[in-house]
C-alpha atoms as a PDB file:
ATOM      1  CA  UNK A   1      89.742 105.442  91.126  1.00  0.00           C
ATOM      2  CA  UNK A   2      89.971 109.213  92.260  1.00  0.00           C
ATOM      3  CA  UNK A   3      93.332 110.356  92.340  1.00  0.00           C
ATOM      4  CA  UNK A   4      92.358 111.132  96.621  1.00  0.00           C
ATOM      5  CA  UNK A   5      91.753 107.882  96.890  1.00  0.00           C
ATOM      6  CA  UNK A   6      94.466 106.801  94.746  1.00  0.00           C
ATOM      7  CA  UNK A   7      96.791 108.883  97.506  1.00  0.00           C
ATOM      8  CA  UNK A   8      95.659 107.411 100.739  1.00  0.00           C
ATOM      9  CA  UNK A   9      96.042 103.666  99.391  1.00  0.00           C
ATOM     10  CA  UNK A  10      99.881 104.539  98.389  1.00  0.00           C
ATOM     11  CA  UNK A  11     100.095 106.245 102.083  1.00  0.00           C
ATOM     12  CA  UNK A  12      98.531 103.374 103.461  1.00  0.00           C
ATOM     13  CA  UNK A  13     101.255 100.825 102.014  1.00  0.00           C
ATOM     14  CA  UNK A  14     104.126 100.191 104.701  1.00  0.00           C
ATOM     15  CA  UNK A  15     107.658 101.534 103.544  1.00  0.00           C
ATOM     16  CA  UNK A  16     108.655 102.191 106.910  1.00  0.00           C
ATOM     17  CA  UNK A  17     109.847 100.269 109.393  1.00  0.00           C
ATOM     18  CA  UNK A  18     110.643 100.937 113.772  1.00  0.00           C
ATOM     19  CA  UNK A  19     114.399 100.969 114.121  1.00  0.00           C
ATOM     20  CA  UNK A  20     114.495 101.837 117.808  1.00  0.00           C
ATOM     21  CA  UNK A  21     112.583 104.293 120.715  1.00  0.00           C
ATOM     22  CA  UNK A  22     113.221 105.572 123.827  1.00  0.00           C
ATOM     23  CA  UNK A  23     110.878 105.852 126.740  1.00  0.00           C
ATOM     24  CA  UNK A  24     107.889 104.941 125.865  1.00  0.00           C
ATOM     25  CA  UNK A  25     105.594 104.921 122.458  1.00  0.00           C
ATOM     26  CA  UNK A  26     102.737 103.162 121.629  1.00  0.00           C
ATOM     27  CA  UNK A  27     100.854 103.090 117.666  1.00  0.00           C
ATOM     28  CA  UNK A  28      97.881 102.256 116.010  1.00  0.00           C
ATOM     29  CA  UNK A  29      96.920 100.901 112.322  1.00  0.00           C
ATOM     30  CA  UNK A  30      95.576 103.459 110.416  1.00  0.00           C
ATOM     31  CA  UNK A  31      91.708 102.639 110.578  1.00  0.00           C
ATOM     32  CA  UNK A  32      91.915 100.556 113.659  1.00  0.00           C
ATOM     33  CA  UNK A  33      90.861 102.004 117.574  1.00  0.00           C
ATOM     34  CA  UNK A  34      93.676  99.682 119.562  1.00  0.00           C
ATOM     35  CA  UNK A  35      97.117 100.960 120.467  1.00  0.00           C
ATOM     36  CA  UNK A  36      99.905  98.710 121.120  1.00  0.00           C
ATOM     37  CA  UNK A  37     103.449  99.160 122.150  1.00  0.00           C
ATOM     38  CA  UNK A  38     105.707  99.563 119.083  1.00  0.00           C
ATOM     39  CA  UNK A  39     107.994  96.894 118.172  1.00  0.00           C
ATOM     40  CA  UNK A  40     111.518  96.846 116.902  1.00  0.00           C
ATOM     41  CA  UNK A  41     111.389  95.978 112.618  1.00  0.00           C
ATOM     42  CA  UNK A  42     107.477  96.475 112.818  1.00  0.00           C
ATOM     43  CA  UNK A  43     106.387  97.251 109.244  1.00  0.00           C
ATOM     44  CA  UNK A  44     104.265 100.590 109.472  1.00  0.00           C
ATOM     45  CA  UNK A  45     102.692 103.243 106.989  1.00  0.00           C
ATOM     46  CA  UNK A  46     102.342 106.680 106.714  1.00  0.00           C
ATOM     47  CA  UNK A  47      98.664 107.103 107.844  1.00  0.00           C
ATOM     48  CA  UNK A  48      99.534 104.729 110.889  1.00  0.00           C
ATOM     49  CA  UNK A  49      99.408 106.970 114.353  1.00  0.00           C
ATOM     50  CA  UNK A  50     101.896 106.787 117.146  1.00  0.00           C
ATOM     51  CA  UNK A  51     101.824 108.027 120.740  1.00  0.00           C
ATOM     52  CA  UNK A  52     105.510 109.400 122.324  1.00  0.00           C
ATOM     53  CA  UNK A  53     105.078 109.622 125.541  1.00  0.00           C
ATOM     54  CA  UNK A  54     106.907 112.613 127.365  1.00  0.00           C
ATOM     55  CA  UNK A  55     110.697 112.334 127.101  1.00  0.00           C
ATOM     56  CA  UNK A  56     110.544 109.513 124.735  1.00  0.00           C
ATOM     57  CA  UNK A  57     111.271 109.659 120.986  1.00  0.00           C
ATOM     58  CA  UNK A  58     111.055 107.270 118.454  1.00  0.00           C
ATOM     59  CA  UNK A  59     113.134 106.545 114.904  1.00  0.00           C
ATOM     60  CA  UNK A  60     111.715 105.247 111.777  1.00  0.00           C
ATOM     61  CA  UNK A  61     113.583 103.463 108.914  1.00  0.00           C
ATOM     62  CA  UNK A  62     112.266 104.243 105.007  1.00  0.00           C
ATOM     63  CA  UNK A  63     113.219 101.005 103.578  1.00  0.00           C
ATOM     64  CA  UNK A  64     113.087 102.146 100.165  1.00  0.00           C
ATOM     65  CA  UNK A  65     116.398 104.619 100.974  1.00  0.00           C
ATOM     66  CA  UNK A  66     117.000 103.641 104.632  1.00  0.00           C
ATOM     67  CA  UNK A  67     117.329 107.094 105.674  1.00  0.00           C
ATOM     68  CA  UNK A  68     116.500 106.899 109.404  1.00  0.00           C
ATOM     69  CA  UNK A  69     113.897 109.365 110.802  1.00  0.00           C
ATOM     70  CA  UNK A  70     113.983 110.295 114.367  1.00  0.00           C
ATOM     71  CA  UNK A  71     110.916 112.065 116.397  1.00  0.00           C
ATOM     72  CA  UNK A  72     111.113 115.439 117.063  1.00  0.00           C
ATOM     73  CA  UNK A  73     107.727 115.994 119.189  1.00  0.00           C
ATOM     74  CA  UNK A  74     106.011 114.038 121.998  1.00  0.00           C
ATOM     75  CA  UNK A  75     102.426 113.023 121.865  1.00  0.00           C
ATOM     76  CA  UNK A  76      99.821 111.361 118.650  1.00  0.00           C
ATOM     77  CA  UNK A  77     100.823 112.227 115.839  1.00  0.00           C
ATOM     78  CA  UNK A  78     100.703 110.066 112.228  1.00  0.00           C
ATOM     79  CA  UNK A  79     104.329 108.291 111.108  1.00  0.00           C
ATOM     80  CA  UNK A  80     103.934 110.411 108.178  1.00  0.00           C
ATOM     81  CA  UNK A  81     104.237 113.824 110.796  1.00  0.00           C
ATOM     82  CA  UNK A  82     107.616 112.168 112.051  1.00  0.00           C
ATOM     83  CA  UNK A  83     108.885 111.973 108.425  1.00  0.00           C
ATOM     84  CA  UNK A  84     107.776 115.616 107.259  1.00  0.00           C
ATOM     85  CA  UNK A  85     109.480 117.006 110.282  1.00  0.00           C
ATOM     86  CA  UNK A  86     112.345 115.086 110.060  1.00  0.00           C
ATOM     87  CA  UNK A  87     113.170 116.077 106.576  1.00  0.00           C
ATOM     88  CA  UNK A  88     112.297 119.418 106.751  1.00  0.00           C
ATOM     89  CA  UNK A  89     114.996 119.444 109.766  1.00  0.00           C
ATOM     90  CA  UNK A  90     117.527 117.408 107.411  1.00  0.00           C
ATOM     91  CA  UNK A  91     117.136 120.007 105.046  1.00  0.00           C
ATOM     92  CA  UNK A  92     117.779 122.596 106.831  1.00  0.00           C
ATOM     93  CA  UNK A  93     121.217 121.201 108.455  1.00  0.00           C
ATOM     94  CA  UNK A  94     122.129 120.112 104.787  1.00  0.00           C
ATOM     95  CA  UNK A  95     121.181 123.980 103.592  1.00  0.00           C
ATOM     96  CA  UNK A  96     123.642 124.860 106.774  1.00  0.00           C
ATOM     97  CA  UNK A  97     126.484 122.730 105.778  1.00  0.00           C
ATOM     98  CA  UNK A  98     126.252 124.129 102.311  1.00  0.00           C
ATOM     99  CA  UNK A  99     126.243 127.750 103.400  1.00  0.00           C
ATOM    100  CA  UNK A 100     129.007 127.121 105.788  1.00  0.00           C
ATOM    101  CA  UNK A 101     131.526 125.839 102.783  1.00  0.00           C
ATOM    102  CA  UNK A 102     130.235 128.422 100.291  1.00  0.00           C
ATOM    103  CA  UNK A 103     131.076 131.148 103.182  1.00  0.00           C
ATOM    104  CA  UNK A 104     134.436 129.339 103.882  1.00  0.00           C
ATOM    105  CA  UNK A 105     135.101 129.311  99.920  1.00  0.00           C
ATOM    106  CA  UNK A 106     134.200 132.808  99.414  1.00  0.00           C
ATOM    107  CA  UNK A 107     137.160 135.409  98.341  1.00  0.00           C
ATOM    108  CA  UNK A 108     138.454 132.799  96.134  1.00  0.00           C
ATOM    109  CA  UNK A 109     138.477 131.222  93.277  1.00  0.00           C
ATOM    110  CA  UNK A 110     136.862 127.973  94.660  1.00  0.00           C
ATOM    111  CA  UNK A 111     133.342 129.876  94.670  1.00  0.00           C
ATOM    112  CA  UNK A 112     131.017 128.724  91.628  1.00  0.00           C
ATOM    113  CA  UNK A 113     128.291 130.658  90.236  1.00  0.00           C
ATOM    114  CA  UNK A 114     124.859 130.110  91.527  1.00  0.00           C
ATOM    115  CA  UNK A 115     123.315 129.760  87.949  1.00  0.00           C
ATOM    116  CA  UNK A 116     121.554 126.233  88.985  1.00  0.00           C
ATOM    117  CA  UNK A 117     120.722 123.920  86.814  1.00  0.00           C
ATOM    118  CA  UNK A 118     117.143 122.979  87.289  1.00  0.00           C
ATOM    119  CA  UNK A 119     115.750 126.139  88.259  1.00  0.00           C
ATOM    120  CA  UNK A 120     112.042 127.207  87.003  1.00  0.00           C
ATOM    121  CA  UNK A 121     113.865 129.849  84.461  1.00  0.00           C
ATOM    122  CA  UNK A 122     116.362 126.469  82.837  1.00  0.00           C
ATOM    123  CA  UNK A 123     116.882 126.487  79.081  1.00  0.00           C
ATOM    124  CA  UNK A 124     117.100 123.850  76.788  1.00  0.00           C
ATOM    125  CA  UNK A 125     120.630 123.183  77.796  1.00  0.00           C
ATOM    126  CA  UNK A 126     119.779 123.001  80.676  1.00  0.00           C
ATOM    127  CA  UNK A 127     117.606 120.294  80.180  1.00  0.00           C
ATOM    128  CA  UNK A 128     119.466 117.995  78.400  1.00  0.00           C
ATOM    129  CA  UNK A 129     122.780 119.376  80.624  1.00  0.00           C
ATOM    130  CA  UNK A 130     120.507 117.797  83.666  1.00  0.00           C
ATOM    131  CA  UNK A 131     119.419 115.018  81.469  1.00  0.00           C
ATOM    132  CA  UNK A 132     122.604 113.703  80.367  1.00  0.00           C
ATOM    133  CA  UNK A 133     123.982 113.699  84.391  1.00  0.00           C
ATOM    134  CA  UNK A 134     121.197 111.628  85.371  1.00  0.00           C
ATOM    135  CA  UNK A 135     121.453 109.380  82.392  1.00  0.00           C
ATOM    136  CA  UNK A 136     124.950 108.790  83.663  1.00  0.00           C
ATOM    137  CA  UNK A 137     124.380 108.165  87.190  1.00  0.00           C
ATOM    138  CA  UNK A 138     122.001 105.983  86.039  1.00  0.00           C
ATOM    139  CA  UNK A 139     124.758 104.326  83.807  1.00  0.00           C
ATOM    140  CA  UNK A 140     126.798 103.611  86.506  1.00  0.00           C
ATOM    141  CA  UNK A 141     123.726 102.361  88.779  1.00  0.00           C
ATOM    142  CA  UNK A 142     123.961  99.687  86.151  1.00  0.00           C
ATOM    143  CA  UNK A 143     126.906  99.133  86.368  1.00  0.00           C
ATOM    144  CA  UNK A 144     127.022  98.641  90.157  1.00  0.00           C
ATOM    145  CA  UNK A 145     124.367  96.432  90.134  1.00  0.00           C
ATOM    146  CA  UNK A 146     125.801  94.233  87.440  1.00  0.00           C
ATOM    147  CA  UNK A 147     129.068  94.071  89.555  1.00  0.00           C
ATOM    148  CA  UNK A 148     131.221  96.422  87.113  1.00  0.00           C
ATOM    149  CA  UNK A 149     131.638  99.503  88.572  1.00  0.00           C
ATOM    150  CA  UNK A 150     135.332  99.041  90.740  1.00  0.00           C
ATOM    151  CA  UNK A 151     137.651 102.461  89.364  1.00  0.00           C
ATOM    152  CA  UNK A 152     136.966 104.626  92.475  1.00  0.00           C
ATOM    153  CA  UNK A 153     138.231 108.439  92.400  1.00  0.00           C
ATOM    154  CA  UNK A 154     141.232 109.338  94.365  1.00  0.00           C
ATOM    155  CA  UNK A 155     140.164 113.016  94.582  1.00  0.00           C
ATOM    156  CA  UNK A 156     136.501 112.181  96.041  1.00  0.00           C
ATOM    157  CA  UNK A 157     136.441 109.688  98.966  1.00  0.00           C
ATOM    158  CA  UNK A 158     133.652 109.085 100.748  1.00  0.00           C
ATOM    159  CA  UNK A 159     133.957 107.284 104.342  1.00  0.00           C
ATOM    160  CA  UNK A 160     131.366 105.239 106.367  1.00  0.00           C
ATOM    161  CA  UNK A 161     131.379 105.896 109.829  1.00  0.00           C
ATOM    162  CA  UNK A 162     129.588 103.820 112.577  1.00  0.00           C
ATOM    163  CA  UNK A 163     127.023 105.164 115.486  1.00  0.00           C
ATOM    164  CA  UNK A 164     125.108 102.973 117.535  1.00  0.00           C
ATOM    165  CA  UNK A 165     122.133 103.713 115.737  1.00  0.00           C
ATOM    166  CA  UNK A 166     123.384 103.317 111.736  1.00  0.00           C
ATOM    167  CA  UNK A 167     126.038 104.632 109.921  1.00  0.00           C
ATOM    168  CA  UNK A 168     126.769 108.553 108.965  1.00  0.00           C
ATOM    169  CA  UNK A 169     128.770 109.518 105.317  1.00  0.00           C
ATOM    170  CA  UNK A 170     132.112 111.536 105.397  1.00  0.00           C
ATOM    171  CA  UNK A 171     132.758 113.292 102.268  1.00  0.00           C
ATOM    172  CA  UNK A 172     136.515 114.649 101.380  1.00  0.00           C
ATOM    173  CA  UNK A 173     137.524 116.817  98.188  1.00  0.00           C
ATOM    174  CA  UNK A 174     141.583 115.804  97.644  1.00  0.00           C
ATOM    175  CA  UNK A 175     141.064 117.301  93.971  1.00  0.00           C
ATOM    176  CA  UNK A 176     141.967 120.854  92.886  1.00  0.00           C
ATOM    177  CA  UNK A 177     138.669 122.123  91.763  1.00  0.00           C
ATOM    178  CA  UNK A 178     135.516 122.311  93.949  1.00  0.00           C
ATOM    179  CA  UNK A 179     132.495 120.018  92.581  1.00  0.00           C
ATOM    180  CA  UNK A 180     128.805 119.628  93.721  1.00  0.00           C
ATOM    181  CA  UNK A 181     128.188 116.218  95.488  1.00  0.00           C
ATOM    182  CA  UNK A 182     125.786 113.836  96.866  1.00  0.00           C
ATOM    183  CA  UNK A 183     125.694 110.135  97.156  1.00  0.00           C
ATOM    184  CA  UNK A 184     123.475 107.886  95.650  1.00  0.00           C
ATOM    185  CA  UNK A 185     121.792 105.069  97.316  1.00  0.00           C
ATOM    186  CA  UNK A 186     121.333 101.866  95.249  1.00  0.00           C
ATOM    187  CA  UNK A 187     119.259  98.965  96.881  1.00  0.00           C
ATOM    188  CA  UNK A 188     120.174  95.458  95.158  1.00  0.00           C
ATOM    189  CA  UNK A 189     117.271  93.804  96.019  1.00  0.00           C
ATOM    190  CA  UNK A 190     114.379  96.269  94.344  1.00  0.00           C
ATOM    191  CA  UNK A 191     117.077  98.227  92.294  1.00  0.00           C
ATOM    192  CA  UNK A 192     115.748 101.276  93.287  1.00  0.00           C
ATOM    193  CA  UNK A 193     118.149 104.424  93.194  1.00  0.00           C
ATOM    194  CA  UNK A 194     118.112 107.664  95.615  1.00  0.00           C
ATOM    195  CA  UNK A 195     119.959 110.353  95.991  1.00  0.00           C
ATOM    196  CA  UNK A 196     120.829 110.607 100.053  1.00  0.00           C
ATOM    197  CA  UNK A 197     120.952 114.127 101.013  1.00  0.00           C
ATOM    198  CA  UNK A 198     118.056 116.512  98.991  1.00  0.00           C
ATOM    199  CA  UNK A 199     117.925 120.120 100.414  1.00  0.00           C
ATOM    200  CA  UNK A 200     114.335 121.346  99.521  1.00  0.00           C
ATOM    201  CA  UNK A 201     114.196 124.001  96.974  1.00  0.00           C
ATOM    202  CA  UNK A 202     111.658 125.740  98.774  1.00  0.00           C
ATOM    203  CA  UNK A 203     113.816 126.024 101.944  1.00  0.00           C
ATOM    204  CA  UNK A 204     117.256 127.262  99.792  1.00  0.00           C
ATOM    205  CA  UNK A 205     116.073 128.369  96.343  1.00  0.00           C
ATOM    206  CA  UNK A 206     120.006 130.144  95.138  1.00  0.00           C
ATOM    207  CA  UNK A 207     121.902 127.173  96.745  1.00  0.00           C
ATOM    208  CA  UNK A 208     119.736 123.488  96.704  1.00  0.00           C
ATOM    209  CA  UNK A 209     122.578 121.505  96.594  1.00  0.00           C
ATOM    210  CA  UNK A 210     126.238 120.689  98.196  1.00  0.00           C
ATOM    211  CA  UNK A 211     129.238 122.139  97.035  1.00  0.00           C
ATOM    212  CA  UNK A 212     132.361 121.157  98.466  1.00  0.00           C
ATOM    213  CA  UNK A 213     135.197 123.412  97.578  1.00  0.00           C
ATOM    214  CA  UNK A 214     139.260 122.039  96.567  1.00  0.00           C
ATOM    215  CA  UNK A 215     140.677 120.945  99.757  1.00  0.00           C
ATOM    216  CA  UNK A 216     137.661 120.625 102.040  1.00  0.00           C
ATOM    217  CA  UNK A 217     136.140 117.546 103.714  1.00  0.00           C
ATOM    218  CA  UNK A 218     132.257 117.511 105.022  1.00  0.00           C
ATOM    219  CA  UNK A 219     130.777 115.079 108.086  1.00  0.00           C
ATOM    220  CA  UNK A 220     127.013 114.430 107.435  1.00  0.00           C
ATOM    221  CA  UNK A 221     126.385 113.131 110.917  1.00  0.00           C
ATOM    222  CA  UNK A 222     123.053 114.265 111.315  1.00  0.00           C
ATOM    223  CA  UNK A 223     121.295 111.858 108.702  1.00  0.00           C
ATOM    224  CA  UNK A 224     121.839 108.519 109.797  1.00  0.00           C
ATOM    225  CA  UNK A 225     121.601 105.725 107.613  1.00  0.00           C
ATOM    226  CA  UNK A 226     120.299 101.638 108.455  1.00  0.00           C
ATOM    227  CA  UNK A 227     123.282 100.198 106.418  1.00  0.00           C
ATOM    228  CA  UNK A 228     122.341  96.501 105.183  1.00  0.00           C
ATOM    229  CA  UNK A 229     124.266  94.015 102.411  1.00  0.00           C
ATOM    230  CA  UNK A 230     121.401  94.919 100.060  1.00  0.00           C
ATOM    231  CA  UNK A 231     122.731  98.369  99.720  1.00  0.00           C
ATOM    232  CA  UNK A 232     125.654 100.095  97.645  1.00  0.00           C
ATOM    233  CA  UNK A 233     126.420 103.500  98.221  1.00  0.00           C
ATOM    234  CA  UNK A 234     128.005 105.916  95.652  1.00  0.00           C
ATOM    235  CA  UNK A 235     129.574 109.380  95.739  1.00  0.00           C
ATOM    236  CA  UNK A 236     129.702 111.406  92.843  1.00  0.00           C
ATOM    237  CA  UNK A 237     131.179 114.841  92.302  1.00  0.00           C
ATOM    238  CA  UNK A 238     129.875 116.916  89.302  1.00  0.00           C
ATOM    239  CA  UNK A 239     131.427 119.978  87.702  1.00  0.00           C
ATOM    240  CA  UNK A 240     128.360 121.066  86.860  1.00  0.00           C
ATOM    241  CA  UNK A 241     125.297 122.373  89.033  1.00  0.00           C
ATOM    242  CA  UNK A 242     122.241 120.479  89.090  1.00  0.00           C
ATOM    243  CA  UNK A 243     118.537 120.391  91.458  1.00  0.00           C
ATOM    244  CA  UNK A 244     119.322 117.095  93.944  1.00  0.00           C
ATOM    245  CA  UNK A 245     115.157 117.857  94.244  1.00  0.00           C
ATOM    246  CA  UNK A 246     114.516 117.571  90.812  1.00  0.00           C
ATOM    247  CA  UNK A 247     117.480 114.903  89.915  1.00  0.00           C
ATOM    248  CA  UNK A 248     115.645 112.712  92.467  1.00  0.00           C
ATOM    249  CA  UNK A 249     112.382 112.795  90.555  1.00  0.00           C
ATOM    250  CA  UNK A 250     114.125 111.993  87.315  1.00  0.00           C
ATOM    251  CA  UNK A 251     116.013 109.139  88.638  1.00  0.00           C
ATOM    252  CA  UNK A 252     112.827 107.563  90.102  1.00  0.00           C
ATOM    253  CA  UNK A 253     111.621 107.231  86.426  1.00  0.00           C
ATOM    254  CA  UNK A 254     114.711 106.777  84.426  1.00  0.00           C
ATOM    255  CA  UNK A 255     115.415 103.422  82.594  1.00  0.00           C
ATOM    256  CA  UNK A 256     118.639 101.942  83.590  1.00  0.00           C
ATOM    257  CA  UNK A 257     119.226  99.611  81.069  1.00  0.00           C
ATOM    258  CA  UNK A 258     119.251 102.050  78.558  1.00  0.00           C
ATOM    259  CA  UNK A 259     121.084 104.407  80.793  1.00  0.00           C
ATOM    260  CA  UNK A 260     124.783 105.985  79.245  1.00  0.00           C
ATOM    261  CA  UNK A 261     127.562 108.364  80.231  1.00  0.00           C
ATOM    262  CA  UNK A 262     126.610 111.071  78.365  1.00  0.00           C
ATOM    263  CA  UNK A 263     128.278 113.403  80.766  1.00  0.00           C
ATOM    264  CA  UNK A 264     131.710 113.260  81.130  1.00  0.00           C
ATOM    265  CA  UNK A 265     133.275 116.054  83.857  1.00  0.00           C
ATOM    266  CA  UNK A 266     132.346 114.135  87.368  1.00  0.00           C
ATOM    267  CA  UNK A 267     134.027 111.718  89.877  1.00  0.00           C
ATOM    268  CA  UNK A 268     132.966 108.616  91.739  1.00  0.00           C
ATOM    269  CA  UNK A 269     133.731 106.501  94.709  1.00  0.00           C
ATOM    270  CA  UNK A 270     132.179 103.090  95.685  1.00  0.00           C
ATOM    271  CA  UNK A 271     131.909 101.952  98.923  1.00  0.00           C
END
């Protein structure tokens, strides 16, 4: 099988699922001619095509990380578009966020270096620096899964708030030392771990990640989650800088059962 070929059938596969719409929307299955209204839970795929009417708009669940997606044109476009656009546009706020506390934390000592781990130029430390971080969130992926992760951090707390449409993280830094955060999302069902909030490399090349300086506290209410009992969700804080881009692609391939803490200077809280 061509590897074009091999492309559309993974596209074609149905990850996604309608959360909600407003106004009016209509879609049809990719290689089909009929539209129908869309449907609340209906399973859909990339290469599927929708029709927002004007004023309308229309939000999409990935049920692999249940990040929810929300329109940001009118008129036919493929569910794939909707995605695209909607994380280029979460990127962008995240990259926002981020340059907001680096600005707040410059002048003092709670500004790190921007010598990013990950980067195209990376040594050998480096590598096994980035290595040995995802081998441990990995480790403690496990862990969750198997039921024995409970310690949580009383420095990093992360807080679930509700919206009518799905739930938004609070992050807060009680600690005395800045660290670089995200929160990873683990999915009991297909143990599949994510990392929640990626800020494309492309898009913020010196600063792809979050740091969140001594003191400070962060609302991510612009990515909007689909909260279900199948899901745990994790924040960790690292002292050490690492590519959320990148980390995701090693975490997608890393073996969990052979996962261990091989890196040591980090923080976690379970919700």
């Amino acid at each position: 099988m061509s590897l074009c070929v091999l492309s559309i059938s993974v596209m074609a596969q149905k990850p996604y699922t309608v959360h909600d719409w407003t106004g009016k929307a209509s879609i049809k299955e990719y290689k089909t001619t009929q539209w129908n209204p869309v449907k609340k839970n209906q399973a859909v795929s990339g290469l599927d095509s929708v029709s927002i009417d004007k004023n309308s708009t229309l939000r999409i669940i990935d049920t692999r990380s249940n990040l929810i997606y929300k329109s940001t044109k009118t008129g036919k476009m493929r569910i794939l578009t909707i995605i695209n656009d909607a994380k280029n546009q979460n990127s962008r706020t995240l990259s926002a966020v981020n340059q907001e506390l680096l600005n707040g934390a410059k002048g003092s000592s709670r500004v790190p270096s921007m010598q990013v781990v990950g980067a195209t130029t990376r040594g050998s430390d480096d590598d096994a620096l980035m290595d040995s971080i995802a081998s441990t969130f990995g480790w403690m992926a496990k862990n969750a899964f198997n039921g024995n992760l409970v310690q949580n951090s009383s420095d990093l707390i992360l807080k679930c708030n509700n919206l009518p449409e799905g739930v938004y993280f609070e992050i807060q830094n009680n600690s005395g030392k800045g660290y670089y955060v995200n929160v990873l999302h683990l999915n009991k069902q297909t143990k599949v771990v994510n990392l929640c909030y990626i800020i494309e490399q492309s898009q913020e090349p010196d600063a792809p990640f979050i740091f969140l300086p001594q003191g400070e506290s962060v609302k991510l209410n612009n990515l909007i989650f689909n909260r279900s009992q199948s899901d745990i969700f994790i924040l960790v804080g690292t002292e050490d800088q690492y590519i959320p881009e990148q980390m995701q692609s090693t975490l997608q391939y890393l073996d969990l059962e052979s996962a261990q803490p091989l890196y040591h200077r980090y923080k976690y809280f379970k919700l």
